[in-house]
C-alpha atoms as a PDB file:
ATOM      1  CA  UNK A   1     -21.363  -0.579   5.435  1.00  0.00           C
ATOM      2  CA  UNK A   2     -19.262  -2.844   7.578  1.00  0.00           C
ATOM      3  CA  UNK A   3     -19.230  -2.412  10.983  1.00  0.00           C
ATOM      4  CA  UNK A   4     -15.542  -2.293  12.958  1.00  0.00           C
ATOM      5  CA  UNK A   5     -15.166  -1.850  16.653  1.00  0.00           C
ATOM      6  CA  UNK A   6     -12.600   0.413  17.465  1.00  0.00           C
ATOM      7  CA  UNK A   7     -10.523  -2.308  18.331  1.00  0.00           C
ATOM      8  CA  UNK A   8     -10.660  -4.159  15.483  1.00  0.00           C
ATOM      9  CA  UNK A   9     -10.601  -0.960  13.515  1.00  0.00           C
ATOM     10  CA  UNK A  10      -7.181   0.028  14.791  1.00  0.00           C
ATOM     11  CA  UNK A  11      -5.404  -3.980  15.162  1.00  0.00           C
ATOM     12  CA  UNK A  12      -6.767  -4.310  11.380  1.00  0.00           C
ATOM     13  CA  UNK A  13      -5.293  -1.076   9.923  1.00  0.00           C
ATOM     14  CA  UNK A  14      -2.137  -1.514  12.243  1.00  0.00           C
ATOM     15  CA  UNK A  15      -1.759  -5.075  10.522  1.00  0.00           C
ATOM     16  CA  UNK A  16      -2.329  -3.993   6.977  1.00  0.00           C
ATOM     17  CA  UNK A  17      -0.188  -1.364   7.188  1.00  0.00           C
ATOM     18  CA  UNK A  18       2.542  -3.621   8.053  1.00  0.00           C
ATOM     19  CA  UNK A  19       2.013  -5.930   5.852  1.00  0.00           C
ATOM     20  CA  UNK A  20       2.532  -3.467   2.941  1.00  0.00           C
ATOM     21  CA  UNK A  21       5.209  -2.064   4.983  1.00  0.00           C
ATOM     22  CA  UNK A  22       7.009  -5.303   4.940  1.00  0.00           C
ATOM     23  CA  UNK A  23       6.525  -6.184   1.402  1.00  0.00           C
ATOM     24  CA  UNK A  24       7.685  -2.326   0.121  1.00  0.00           C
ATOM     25  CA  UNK A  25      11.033  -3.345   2.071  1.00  0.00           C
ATOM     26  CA  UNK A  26      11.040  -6.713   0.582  1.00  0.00           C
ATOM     27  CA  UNK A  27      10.660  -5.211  -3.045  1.00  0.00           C
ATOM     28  CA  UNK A  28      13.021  -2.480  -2.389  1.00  0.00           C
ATOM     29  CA  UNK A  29      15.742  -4.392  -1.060  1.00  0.00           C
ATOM     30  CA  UNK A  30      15.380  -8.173  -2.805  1.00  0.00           C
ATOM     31  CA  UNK A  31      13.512  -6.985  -6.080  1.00  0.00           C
ATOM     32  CA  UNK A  32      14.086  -3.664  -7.840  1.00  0.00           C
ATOM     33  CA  UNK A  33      17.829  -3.769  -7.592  1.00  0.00           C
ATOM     34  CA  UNK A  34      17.838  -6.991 -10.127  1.00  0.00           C
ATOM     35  CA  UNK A  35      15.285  -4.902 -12.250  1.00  0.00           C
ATOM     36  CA  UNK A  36      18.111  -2.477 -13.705  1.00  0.00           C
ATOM     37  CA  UNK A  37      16.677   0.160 -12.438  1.00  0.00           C
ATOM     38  CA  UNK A  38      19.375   3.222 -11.595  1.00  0.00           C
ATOM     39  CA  UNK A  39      18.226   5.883  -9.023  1.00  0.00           C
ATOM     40  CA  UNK A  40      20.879   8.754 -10.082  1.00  0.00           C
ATOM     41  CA  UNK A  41      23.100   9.897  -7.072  1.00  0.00           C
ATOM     42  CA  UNK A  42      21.315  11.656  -4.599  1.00  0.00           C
ATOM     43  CA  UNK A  43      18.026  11.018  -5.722  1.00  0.00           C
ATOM     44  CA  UNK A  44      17.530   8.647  -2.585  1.00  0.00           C
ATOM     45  CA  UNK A  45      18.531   9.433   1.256  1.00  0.00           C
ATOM     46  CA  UNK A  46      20.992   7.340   2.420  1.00  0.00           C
ATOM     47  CA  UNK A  47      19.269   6.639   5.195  1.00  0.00           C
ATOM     48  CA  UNK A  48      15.388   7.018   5.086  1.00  0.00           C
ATOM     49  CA  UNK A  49      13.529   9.059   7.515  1.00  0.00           C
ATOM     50  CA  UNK A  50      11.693   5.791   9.225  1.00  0.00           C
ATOM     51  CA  UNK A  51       9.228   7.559  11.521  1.00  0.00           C
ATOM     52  CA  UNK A  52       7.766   9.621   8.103  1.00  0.00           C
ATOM     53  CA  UNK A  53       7.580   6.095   6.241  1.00  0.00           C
ATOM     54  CA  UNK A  54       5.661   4.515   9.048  1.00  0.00           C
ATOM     55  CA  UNK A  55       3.243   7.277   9.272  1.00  0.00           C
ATOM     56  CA  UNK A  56       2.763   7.237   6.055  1.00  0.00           C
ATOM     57  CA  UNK A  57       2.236   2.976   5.599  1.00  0.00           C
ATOM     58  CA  UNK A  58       0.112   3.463   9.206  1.00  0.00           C
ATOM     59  CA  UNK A  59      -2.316   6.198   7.013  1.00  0.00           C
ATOM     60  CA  UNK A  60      -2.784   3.900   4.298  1.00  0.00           C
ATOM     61  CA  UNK A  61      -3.713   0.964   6.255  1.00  0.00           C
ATOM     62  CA  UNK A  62      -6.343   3.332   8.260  1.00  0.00           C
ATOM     63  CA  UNK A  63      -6.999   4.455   4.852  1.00  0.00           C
ATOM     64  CA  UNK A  64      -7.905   1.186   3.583  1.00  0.00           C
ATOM     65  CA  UNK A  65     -10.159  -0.184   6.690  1.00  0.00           C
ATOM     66  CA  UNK A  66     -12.081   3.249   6.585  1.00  0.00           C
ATOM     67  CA  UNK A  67     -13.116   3.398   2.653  1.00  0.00           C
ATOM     68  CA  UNK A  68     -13.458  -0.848   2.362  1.00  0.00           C
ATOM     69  CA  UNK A  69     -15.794  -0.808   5.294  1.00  0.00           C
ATOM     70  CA  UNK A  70     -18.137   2.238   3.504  1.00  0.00           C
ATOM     71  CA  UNK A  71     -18.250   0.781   0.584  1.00  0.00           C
ATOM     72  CA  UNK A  72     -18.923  -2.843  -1.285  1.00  0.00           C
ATOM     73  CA  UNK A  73     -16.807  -3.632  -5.028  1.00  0.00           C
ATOM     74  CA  UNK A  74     -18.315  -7.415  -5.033  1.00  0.00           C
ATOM     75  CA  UNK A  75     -19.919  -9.566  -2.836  1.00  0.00           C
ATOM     76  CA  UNK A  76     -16.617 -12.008  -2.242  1.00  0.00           C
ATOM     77  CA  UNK A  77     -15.560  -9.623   0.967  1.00  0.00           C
ATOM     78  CA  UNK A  78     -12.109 -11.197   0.094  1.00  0.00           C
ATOM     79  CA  UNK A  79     -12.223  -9.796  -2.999  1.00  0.00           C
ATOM     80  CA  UNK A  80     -13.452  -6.999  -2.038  1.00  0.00           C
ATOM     81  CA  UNK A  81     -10.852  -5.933   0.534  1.00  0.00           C
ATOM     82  CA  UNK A  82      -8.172  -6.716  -2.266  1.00  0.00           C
ATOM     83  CA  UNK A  83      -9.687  -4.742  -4.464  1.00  0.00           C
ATOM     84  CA  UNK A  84     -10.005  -1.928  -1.772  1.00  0.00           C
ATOM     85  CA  UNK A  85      -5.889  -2.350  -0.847  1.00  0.00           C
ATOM     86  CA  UNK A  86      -5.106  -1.624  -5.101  1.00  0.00           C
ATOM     87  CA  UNK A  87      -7.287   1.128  -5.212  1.00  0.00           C
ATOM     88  CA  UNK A  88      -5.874   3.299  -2.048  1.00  0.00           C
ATOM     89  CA  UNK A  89      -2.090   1.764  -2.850  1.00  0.00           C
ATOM     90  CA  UNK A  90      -2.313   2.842  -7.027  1.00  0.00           C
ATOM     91  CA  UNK A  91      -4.199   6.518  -6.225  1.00  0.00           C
ATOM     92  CA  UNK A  92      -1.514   7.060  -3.153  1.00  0.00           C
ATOM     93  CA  UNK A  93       1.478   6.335  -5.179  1.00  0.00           C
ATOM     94  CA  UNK A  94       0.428   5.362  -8.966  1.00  0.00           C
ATOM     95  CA  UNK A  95      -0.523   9.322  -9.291  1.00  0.00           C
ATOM     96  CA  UNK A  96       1.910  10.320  -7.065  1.00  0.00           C
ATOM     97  CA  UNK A  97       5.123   8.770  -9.011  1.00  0.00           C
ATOM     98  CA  UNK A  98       3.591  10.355 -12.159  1.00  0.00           C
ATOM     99  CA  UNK A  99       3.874  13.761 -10.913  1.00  0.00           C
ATOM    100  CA  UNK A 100       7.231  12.641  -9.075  1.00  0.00           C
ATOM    101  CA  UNK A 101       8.804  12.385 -12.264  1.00  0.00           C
ATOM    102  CA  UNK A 102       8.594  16.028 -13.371  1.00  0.00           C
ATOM    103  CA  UNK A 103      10.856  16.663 -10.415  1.00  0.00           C
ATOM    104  CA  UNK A 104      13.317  14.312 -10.085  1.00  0.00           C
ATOM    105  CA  UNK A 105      15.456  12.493 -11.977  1.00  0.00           C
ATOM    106  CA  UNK A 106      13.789   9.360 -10.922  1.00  0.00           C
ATOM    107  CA  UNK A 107      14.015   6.343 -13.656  1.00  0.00           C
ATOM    108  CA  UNK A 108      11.461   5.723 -16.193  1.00  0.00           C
ATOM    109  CA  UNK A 109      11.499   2.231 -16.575  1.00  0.00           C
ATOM    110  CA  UNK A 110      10.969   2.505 -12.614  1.00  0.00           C
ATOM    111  CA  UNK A 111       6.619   3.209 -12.954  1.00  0.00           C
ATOM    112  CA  UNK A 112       5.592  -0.394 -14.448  1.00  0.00           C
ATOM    113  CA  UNK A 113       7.572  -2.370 -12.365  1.00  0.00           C
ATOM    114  CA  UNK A 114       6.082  -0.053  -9.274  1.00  0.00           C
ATOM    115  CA  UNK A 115       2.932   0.234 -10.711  1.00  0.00           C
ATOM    116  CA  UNK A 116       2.365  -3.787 -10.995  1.00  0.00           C
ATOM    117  CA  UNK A 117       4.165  -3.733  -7.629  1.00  0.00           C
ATOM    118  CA  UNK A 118       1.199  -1.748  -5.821  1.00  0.00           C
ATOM    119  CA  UNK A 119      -1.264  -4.400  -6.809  1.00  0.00           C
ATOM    120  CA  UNK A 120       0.724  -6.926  -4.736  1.00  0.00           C
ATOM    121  CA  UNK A 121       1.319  -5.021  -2.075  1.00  0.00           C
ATOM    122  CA  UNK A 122      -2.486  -3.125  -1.783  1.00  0.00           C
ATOM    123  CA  UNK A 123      -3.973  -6.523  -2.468  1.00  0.00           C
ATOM    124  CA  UNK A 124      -2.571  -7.998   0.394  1.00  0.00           C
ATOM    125  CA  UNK A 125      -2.341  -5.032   2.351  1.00  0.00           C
ATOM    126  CA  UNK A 126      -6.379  -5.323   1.529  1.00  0.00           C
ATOM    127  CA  UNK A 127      -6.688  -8.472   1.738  1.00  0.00           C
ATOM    128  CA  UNK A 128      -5.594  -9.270   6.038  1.00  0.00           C
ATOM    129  CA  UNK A 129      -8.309  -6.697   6.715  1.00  0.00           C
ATOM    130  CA  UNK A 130     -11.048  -9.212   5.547  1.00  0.00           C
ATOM    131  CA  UNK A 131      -9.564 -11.413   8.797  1.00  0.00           C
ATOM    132  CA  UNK A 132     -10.938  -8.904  11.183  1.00  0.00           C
ATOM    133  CA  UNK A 133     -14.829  -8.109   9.547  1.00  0.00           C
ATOM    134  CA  UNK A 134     -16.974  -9.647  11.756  1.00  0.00           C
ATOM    135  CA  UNK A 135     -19.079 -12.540  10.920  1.00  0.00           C
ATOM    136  CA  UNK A 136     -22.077 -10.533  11.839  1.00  0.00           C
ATOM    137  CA  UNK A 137     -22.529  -8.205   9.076  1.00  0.00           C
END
């Protein structure tokens, strides 16, 4: 078990959760529109409800700092964080789209590209956190 302070607790989910906040835009806006992916009319808001997305990006980088610091994949604490930032990002939304897709009309061809996506993202969502464990395990 890793110890966090509060403080470093809080500024290292905070700063995870922006960095997979930042690279969800970045794949969103720069990436998946060159993929020839289609959302059908309607399907997506025209404009998002912000204040539910950051909650949701701010739970997932608590999310990640909470189950990485109870638990040890490999001893390579990089490693480890990265593989900590996959895990939370493919459960959260890998299942989630799944199911998703029973509802909506949402593309197909959409999962892989998001799938492979969420290893980016949680991996470097996961891996910042390793810049805030303390020396002093």
């Amino acid at each position: 078990m890793i110890a966090f302070s509060t403080t470093k607790f809080i500024v290292a989910s905070l700063v995870s959760s922006l960095v997979m906040f930042m690279l969800a835009g970045l794949w969103n806006v720069l990436v998946v529109p060159h993929l020839g992916v289609a959302f059908p009319n309607g399907l997506l808001r025209q404009v998002p409800i912000f204040p539910l997305v950051i909650l949701g990006y701010l739970i997932l980088g608590a999310v990640v700092v909470y189950i990485g610091s109870r638990s040890s994949f490999t001893a390579n604490r990089r490693l480890h964080w990265c593989i900590t930032g996959i895990l939370v990002m493919e459960i959260a939304f890998g299942f989630s789209s799944l199911v998703l897709q029973g509802y909506y009309t949402f593309p197909l061809n959409a999962i892989p590209y998001d799938l492979i996506w969420y290893i980016v993202e949680g991996g470097l969502g996961g891996l910042v956190v390793s810049l805030f464990e303390s020396k002093n395990r």
